[in-house]
PDB file of N, CA and C in Angstrom:
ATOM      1  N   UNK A   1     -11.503   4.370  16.824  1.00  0.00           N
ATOM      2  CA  UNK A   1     -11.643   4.858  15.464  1.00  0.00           C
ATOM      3  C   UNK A   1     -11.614   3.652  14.519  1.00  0.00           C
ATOM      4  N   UNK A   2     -12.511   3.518  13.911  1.00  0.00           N
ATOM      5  CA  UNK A   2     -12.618   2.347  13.086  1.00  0.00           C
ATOM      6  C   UNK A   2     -11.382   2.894  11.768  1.00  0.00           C
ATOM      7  N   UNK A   3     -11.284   1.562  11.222  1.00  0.00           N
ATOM      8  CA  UNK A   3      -9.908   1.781  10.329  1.00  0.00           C
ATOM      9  C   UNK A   3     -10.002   2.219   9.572  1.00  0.00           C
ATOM     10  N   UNK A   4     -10.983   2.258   8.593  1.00  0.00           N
ATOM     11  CA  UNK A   4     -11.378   2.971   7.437  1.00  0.00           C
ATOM     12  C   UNK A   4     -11.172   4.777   7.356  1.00  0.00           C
ATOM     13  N   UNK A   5     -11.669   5.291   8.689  1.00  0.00           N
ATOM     14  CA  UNK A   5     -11.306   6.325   9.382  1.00  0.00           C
ATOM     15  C   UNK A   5      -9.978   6.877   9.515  1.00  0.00           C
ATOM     16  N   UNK A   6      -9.476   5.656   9.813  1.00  0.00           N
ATOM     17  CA  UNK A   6      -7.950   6.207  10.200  1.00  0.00           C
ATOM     18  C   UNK A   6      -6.906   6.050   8.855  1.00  0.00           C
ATOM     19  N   UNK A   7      -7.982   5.433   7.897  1.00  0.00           N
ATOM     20  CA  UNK A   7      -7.107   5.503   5.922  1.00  0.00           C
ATOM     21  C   UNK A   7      -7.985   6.735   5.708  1.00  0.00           C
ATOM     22  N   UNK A   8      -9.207   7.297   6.324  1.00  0.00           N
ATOM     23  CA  UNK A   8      -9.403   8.106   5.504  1.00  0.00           C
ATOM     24  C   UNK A   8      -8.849   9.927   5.155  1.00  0.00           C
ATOM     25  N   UNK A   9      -8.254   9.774   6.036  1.00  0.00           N
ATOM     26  CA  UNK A   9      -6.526  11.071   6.065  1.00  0.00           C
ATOM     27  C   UNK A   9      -5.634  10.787   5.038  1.00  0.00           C
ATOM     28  N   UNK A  10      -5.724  12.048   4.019  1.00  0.00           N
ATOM     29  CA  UNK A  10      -4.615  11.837   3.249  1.00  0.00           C
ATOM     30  C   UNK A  10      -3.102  11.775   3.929  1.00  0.00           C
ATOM     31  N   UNK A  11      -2.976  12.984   4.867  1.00  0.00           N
ATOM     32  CA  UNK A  11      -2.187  12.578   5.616  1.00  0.00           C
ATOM     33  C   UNK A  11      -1.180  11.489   6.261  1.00  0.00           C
ATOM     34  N   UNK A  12      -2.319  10.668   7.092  1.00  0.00           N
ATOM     35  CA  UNK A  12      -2.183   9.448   7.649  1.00  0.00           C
ATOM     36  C   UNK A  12      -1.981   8.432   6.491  1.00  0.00           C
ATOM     37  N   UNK A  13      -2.665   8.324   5.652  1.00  0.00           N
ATOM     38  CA  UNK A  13      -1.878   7.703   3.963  1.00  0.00           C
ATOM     39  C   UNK A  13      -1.061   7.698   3.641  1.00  0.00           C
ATOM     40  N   UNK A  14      -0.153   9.316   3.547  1.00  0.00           N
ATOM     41  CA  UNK A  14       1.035   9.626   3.396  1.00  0.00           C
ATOM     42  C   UNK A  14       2.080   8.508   4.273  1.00  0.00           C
ATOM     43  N   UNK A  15       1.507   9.220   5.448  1.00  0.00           N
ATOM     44  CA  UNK A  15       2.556   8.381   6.340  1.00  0.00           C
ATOM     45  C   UNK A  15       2.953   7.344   6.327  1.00  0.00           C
ATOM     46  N   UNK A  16       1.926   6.349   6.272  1.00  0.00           N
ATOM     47  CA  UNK A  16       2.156   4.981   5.658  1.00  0.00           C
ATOM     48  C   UNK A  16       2.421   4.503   4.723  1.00  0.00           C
ATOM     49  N   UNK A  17       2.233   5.249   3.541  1.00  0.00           N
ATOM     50  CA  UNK A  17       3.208   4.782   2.005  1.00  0.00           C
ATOM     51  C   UNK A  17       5.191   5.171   2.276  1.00  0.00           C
ATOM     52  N   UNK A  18       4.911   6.314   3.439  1.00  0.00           N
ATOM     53  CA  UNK A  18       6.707   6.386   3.686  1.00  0.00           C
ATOM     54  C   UNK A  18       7.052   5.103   4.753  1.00  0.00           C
ATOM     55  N   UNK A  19       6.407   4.719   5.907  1.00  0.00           N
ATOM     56  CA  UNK A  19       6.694   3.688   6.586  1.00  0.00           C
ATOM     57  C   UNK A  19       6.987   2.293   5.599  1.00  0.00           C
ATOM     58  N   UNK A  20       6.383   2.477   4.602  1.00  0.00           N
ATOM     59  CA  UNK A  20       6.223   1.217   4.088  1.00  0.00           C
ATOM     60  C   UNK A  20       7.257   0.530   2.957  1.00  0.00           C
ATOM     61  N   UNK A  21       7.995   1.469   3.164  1.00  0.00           N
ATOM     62  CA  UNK A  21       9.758   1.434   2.603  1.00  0.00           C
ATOM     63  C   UNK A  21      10.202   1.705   3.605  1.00  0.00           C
ATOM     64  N   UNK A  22       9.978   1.680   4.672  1.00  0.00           N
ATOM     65  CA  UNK A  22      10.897   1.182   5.916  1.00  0.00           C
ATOM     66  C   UNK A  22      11.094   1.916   7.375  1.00  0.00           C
ATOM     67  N   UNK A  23      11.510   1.912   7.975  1.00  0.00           N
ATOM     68  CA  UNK A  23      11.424   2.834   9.645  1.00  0.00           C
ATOM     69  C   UNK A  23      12.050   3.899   9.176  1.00  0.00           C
ATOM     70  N   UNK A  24      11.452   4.783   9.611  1.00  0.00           N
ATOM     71  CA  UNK A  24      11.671   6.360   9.910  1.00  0.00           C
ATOM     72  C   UNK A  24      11.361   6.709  11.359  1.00  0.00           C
ATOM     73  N   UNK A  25      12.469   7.898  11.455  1.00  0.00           N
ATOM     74  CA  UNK A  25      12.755   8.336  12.741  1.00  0.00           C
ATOM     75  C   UNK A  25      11.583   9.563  12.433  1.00  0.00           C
ATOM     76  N   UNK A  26      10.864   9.911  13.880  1.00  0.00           N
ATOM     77  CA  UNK A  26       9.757  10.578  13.669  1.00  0.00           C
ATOM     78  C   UNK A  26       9.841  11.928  13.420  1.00  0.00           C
ATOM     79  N   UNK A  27      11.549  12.558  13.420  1.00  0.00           N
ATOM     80  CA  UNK A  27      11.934  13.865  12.856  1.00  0.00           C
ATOM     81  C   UNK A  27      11.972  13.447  11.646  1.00  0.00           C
ATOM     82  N   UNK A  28      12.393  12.631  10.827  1.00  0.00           N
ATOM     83  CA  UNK A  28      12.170  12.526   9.141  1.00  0.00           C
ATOM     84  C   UNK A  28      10.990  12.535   8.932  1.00  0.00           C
ATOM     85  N   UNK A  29       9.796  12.097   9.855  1.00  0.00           N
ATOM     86  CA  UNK A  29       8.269  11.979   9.053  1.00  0.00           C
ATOM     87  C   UNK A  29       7.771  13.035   9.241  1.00  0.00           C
ATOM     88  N   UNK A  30       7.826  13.876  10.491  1.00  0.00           N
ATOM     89  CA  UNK A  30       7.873  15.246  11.179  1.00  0.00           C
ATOM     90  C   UNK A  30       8.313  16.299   9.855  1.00  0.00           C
ATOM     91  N   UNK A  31       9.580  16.456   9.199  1.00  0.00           N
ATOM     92  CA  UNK A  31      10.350  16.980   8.142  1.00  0.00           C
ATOM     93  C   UNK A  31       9.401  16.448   7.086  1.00  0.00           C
ATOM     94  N   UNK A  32       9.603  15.625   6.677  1.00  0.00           N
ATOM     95  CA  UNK A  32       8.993  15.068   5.147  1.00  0.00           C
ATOM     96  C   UNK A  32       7.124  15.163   5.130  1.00  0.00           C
ATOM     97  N   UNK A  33       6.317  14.996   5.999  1.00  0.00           N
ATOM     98  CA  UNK A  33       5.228  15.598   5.818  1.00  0.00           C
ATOM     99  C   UNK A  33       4.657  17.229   6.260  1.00  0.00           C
ATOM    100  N   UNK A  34       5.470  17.208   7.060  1.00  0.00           N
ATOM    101  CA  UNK A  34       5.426  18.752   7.270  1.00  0.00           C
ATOM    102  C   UNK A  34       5.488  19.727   6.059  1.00  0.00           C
ATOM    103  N   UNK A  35       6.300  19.679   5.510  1.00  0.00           N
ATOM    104  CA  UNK A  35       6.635  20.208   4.065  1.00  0.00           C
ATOM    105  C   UNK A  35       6.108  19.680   3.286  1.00  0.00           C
ATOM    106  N   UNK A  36       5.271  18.748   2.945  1.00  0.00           N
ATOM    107  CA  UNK A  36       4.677  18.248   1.894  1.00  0.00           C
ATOM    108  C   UNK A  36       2.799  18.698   2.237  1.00  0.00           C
ATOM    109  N   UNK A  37       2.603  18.632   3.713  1.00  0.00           N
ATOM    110  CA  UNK A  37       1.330  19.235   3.921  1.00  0.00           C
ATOM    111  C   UNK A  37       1.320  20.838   4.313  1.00  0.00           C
ATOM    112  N   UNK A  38       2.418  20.964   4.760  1.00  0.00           N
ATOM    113  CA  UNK A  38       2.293  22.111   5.286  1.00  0.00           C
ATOM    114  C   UNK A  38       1.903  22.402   6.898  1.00  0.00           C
ATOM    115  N   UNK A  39       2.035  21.177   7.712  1.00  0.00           N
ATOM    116  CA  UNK A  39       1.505  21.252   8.653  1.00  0.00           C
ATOM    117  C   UNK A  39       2.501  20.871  10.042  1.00  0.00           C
ATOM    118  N   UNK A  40       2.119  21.446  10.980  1.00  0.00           N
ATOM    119  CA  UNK A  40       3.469  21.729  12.513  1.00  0.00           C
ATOM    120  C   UNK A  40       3.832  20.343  12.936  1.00  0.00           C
ATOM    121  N   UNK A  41       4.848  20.307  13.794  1.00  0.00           N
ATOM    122  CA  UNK A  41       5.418  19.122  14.110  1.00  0.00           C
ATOM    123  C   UNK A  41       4.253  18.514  15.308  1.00  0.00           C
ATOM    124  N   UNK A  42       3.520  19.183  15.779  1.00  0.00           N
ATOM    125  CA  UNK A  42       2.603  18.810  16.923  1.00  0.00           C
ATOM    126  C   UNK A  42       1.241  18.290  15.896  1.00  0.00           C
ATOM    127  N   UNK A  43       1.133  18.717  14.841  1.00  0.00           N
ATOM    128  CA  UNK A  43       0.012  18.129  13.803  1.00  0.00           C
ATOM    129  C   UNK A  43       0.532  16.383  13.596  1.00  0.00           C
ATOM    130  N   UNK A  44       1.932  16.409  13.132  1.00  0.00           N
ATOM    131  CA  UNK A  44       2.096  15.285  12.595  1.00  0.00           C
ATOM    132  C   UNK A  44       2.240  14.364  13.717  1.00  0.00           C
ATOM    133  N   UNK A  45       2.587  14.763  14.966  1.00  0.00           N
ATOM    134  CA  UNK A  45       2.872  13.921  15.902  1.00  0.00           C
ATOM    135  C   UNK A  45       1.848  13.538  16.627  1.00  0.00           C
ATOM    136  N   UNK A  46       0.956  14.016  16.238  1.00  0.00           N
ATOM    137  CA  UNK A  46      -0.951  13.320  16.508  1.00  0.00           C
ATOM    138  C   UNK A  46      -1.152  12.377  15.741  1.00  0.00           C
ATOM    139  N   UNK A  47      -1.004  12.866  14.129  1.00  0.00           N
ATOM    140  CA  UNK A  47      -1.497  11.748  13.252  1.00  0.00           C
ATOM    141  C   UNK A  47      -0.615  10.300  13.604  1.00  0.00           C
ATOM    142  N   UNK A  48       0.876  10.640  14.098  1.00  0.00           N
ATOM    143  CA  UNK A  48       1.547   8.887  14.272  1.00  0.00           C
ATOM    144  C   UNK A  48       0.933   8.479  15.482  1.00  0.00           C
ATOM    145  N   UNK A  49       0.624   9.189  16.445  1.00  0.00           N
ATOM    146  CA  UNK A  49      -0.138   8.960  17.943  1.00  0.00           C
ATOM    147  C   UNK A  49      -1.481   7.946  17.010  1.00  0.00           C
ATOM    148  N   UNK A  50      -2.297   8.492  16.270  1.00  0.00           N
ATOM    149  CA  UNK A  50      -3.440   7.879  16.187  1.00  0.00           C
ATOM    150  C   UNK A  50      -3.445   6.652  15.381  1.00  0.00           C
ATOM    151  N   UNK A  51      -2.611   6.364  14.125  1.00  0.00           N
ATOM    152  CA  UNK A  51      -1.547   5.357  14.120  1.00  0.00           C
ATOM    153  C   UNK A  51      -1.282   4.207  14.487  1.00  0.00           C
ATOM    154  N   UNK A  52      -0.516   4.887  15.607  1.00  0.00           N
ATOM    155  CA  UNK A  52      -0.045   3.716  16.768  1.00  0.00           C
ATOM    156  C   UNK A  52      -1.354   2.983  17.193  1.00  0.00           C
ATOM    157  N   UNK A  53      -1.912   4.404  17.872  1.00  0.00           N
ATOM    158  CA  UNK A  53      -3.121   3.722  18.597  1.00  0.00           C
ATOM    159  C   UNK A  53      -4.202   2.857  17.568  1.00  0.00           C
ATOM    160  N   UNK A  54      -4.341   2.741  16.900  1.00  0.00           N
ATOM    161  CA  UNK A  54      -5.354   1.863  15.694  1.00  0.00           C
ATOM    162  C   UNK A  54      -4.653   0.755  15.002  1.00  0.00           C
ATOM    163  N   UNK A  55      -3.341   0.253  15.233  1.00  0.00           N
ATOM    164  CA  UNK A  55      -2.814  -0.503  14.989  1.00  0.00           C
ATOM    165  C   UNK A  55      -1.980  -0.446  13.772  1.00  0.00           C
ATOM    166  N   UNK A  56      -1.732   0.677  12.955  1.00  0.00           N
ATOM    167  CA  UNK A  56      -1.383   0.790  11.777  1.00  0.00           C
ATOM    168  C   UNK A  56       0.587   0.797  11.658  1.00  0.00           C
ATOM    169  N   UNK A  57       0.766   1.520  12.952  1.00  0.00           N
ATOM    170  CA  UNK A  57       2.607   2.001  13.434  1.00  0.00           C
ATOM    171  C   UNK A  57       2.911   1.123  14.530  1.00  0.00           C
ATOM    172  N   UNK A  58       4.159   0.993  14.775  1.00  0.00           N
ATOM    173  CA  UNK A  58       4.518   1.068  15.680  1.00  0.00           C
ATOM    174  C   UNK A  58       5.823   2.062  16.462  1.00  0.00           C
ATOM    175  N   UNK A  59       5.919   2.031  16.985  1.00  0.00           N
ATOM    176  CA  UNK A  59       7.219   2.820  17.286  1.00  0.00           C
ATOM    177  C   UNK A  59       7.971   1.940  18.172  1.00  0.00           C
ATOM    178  N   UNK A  60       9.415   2.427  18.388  1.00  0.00           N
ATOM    179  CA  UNK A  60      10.641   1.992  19.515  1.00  0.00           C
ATOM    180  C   UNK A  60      11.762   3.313  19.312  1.00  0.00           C
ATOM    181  N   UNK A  61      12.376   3.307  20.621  1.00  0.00           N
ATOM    182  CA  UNK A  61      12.813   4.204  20.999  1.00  0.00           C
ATOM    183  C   UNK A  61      14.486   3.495  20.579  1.00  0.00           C
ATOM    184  N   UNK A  62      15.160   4.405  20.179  1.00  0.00           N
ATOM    185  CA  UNK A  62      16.568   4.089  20.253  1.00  0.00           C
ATOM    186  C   UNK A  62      17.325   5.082  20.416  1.00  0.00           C
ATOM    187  N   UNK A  63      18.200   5.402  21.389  1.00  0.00           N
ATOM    188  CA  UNK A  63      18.326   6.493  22.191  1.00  0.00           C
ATOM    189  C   UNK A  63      17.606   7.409  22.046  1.00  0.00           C
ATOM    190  N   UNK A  64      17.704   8.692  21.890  1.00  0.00           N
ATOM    191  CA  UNK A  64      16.750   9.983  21.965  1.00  0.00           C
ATOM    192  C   UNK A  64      15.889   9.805  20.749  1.00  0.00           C
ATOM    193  N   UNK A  65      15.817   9.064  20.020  1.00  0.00           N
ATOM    194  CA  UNK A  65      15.039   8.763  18.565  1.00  0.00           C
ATOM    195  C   UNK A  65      14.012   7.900  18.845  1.00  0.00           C
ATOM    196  N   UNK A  66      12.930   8.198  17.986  1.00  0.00           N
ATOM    197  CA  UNK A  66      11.463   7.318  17.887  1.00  0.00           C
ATOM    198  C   UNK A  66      11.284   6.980  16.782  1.00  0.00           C
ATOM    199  N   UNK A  67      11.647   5.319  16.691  1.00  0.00           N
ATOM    200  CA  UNK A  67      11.752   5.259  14.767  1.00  0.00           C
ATOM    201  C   UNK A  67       9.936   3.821  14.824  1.00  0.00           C
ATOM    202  N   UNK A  68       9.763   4.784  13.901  1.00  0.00           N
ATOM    203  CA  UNK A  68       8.556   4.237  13.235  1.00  0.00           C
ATOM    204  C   UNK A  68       8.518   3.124  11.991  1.00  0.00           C
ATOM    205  N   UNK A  69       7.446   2.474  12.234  1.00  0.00           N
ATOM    206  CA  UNK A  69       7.244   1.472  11.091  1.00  0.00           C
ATOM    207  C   UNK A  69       5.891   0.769  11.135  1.00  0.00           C
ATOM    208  N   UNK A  70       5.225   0.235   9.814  1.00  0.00           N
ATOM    209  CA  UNK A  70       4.531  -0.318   9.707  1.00  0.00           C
ATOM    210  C   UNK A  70       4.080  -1.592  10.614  1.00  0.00           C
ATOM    211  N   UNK A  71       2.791  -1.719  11.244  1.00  0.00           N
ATOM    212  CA  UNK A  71       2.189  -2.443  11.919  1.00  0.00           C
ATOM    213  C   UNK A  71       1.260  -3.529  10.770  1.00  0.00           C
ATOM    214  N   UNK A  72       1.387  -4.241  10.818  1.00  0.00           N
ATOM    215  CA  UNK A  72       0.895  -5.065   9.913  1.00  0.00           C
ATOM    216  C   UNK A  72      -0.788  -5.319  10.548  1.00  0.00           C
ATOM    217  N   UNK A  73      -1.080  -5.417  12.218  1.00  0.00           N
ATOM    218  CA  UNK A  73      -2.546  -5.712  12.468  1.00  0.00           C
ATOM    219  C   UNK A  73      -3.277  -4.695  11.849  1.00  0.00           C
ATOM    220  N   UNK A  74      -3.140  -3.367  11.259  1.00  0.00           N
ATOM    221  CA  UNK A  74      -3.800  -2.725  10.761  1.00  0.00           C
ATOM    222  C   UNK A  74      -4.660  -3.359   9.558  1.00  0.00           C
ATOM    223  N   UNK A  75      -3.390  -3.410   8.780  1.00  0.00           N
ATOM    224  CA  UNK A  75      -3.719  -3.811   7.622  1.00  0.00           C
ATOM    225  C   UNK A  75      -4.626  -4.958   7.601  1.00  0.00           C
ATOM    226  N   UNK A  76      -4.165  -5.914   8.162  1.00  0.00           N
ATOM    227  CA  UNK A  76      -5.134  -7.537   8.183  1.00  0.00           C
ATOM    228  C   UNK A  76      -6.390  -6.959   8.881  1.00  0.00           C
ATOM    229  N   UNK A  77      -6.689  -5.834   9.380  1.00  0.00           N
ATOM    230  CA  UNK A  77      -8.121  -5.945   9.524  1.00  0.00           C
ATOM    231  C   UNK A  77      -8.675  -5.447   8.684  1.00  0.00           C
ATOM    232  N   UNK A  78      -7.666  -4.261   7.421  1.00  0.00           N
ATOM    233  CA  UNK A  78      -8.691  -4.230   6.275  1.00  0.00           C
ATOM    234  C   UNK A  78      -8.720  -5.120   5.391  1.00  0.00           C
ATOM    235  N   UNK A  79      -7.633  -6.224   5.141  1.00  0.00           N
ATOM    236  CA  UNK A  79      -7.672  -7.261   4.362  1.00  0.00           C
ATOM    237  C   UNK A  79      -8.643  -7.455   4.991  1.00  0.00           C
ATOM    238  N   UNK A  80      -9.034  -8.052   6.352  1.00  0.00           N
ATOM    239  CA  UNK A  80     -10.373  -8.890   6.629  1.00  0.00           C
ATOM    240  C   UNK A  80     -11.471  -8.122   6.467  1.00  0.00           C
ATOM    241  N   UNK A  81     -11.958  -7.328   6.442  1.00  0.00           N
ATOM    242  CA  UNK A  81     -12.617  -6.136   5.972  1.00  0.00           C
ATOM    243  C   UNK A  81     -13.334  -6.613   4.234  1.00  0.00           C
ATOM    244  N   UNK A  82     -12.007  -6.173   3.394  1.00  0.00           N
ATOM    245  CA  UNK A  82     -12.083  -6.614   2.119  1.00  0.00           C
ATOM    246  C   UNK A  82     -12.202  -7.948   1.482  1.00  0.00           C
ATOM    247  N   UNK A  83     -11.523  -8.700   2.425  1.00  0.00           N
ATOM    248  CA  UNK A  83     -12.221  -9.693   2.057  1.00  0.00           C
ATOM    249  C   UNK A  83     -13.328 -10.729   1.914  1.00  0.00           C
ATOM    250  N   UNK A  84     -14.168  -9.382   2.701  1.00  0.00           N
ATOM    251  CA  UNK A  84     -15.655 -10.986   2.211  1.00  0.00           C
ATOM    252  C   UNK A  84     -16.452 -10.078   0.752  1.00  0.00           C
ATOM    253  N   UNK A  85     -15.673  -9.378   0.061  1.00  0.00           N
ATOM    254  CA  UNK A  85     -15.970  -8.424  -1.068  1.00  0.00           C
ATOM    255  C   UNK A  85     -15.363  -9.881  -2.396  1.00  0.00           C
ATOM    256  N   UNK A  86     -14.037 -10.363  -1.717  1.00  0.00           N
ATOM    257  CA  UNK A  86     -13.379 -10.803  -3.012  1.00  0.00           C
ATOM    258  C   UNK A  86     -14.077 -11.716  -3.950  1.00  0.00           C
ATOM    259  N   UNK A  87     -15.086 -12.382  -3.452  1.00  0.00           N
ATOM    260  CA  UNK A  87     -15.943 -13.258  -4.473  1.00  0.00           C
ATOM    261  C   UNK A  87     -16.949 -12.528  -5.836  1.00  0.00           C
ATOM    262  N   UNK A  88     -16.411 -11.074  -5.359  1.00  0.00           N
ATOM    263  CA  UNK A  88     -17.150 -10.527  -6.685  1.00  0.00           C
ATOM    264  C   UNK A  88     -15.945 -10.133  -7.855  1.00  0.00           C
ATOM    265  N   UNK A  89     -15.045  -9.925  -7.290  1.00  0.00           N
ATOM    266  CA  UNK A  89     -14.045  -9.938  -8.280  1.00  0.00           C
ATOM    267  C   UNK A  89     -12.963 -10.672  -8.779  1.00  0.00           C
ATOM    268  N   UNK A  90     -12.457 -11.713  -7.952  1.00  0.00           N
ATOM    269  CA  UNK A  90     -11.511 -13.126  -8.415  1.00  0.00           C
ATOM    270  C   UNK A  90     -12.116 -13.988  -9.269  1.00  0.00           C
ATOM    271  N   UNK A  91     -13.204 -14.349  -9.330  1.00  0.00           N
ATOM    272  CA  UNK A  91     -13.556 -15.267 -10.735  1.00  0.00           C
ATOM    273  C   UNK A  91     -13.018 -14.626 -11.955  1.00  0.00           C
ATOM    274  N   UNK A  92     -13.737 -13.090 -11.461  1.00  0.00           N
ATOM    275  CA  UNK A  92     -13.727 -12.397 -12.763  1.00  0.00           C
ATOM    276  C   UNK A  92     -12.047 -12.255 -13.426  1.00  0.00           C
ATOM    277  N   UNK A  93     -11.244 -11.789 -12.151  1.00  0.00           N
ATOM    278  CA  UNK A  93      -9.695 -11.782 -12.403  1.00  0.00           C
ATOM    279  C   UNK A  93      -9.180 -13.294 -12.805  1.00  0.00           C
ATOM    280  N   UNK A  94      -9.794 -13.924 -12.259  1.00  0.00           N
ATOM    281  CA  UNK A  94      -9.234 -15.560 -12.928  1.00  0.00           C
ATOM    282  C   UNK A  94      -9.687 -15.458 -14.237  1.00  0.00           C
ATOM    283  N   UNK A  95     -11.006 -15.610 -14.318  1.00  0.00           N
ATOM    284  CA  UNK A  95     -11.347 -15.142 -16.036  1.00  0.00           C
ATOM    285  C   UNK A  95     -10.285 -14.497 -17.277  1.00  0.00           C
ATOM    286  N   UNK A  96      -9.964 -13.679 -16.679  1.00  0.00           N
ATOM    287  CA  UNK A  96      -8.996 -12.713 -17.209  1.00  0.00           C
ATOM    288  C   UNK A  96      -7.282 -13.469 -17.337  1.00  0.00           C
ATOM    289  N   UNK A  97      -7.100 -14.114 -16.499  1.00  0.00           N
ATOM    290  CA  UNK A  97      -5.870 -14.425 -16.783  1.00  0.00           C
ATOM    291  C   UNK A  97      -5.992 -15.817 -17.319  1.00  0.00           C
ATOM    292  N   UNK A  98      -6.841 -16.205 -17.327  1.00  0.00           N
ATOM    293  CA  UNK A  98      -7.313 -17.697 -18.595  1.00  0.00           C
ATOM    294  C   UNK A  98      -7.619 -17.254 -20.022  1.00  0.00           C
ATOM    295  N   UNK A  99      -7.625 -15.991 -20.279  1.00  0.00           N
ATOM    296  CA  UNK A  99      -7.809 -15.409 -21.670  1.00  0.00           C
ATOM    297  C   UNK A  99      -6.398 -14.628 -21.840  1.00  0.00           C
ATOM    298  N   UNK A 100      -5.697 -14.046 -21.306  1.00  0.00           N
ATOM    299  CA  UNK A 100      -4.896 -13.230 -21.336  1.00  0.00           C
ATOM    300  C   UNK A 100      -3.568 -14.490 -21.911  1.00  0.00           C
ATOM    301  N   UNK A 101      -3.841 -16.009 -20.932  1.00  0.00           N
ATOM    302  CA  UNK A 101      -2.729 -16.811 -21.379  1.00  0.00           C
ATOM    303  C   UNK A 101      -2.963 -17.835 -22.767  1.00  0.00           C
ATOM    304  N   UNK A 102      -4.697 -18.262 -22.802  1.00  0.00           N
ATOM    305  CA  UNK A 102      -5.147 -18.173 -24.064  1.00  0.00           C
ATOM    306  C   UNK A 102      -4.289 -17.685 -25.409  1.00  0.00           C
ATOM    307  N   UNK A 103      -4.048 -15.964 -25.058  1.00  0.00           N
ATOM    308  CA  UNK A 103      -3.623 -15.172 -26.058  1.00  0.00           C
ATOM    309  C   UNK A 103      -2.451 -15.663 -26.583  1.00  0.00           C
ATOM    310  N   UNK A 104      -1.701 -15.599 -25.554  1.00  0.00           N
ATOM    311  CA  UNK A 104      -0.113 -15.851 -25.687  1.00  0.00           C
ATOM    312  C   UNK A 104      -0.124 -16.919 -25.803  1.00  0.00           C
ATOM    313  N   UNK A 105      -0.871 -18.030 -25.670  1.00  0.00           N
ATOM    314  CA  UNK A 105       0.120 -19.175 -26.097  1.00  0.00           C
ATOM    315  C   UNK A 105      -1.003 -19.147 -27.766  1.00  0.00           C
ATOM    316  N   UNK A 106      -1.573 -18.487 -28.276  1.00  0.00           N
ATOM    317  CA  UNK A 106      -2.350 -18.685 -29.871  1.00  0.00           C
ATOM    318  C   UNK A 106      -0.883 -18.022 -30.526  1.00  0.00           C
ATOM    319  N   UNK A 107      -0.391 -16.555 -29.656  1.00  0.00           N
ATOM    320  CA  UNK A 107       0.311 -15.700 -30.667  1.00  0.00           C
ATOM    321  C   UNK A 107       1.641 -17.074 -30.534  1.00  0.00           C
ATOM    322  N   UNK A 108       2.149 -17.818 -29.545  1.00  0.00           N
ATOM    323  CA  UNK A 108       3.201 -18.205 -29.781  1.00  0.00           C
ATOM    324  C   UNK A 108       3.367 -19.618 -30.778  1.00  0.00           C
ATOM    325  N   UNK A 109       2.324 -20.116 -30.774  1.00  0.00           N
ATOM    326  CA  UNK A 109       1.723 -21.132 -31.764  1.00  0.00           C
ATOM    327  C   UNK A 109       1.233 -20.585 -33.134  1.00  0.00           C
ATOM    328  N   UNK A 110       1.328 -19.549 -33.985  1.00  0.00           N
ATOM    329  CA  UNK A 110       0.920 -18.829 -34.312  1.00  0.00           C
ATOM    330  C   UNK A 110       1.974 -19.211 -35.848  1.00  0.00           C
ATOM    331  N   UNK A 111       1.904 -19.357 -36.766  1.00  0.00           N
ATOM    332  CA  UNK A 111       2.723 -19.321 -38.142  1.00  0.00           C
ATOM    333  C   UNK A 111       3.738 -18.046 -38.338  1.00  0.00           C
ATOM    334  N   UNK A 112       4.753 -18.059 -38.718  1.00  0.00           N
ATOM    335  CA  UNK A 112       5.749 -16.974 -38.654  1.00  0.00           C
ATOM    336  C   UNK A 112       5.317 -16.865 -40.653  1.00  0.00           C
ATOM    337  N   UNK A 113       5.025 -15.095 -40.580  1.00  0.00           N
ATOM    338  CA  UNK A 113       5.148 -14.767 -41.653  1.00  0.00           C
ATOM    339  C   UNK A 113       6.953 -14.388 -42.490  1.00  0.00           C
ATOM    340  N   UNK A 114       6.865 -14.825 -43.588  1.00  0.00           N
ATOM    341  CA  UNK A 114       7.748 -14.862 -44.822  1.00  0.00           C
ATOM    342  C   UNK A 114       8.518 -13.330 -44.816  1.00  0.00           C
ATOM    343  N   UNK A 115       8.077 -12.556 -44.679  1.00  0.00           N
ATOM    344  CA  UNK A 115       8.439 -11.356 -45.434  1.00  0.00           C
ATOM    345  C   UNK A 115       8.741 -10.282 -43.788  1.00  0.00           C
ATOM    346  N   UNK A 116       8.404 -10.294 -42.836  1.00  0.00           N
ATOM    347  CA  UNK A 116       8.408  -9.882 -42.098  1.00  0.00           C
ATOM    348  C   UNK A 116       8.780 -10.265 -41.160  1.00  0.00           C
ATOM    349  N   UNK A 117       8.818 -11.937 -40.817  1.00  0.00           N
ATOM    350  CA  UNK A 117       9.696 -12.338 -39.841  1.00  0.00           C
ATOM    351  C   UNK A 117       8.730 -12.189 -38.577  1.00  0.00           C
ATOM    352  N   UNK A 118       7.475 -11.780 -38.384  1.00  0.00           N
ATOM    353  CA  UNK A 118       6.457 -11.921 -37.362  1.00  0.00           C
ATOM    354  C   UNK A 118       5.708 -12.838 -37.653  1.00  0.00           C
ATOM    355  N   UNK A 119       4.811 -13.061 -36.195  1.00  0.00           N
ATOM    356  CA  UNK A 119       3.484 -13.879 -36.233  1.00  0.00           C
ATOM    357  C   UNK A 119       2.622 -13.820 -36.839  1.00  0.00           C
ATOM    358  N   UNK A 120       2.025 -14.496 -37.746  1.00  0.00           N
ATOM    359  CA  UNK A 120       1.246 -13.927 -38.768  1.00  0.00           C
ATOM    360  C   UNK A 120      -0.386 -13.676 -37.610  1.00  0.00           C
TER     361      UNK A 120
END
């Protein structure tokens, strides 16, 4: 399953914005998306299966518990993915923060008005 695929589940999204504040045991993700989708413990325990398998989770066992967490090779293959995109938008974001500091250093150089006690 290519990765894009496996972000394109709101679901599987879910899951990973909760992994991503930290390991969860797969009855808390089981509990917490279940009730938030509405969907059985054998639903959710596919979506971390597919997960795992695509590089996004990992799991480890600690006694009778399966605690989950973020896999980072996922991600670096959509960073690598996204990144042969970034040359259309970092100039432009550099642009932006060469005007943005422009600003602030005019307002802080800027004459203090008399009556008001601001930048004129």
């Amino acid at each position: 399953m290519h990765v894009f695929e496996v972000l394109a589940d709101p679901v599987r999204r879910r899951i990973l914005e909760q992994l991503a504040h930290g390991e969860m045991a797969s009855g808390e993700v089981v509990e917490l998306i279940g009730a938030e989708f509405g969907i059985t413990q054998a639903a959710v325990s596919q979506h971390l299966k597919v997960l795992r398998e695509s590089g996004f989770a990992t799991v480890r066992a600690e006694a009778q518990r399966r605690l989950y967490s973020v896999d980072v090779a996922g991600l670096r293959a959509v960073d690598a993915w996204i990144g042969q995109f970034r040359n259309f938008w970092e100039p432009k974001l550099d642009a932006l923060a060469t005007e943005i500091a422009r600003g602030k250093r005019e307002r802080r150089n800027a004459p203090m008005t008399k009556r008001s006690g601001k930048r004129a």
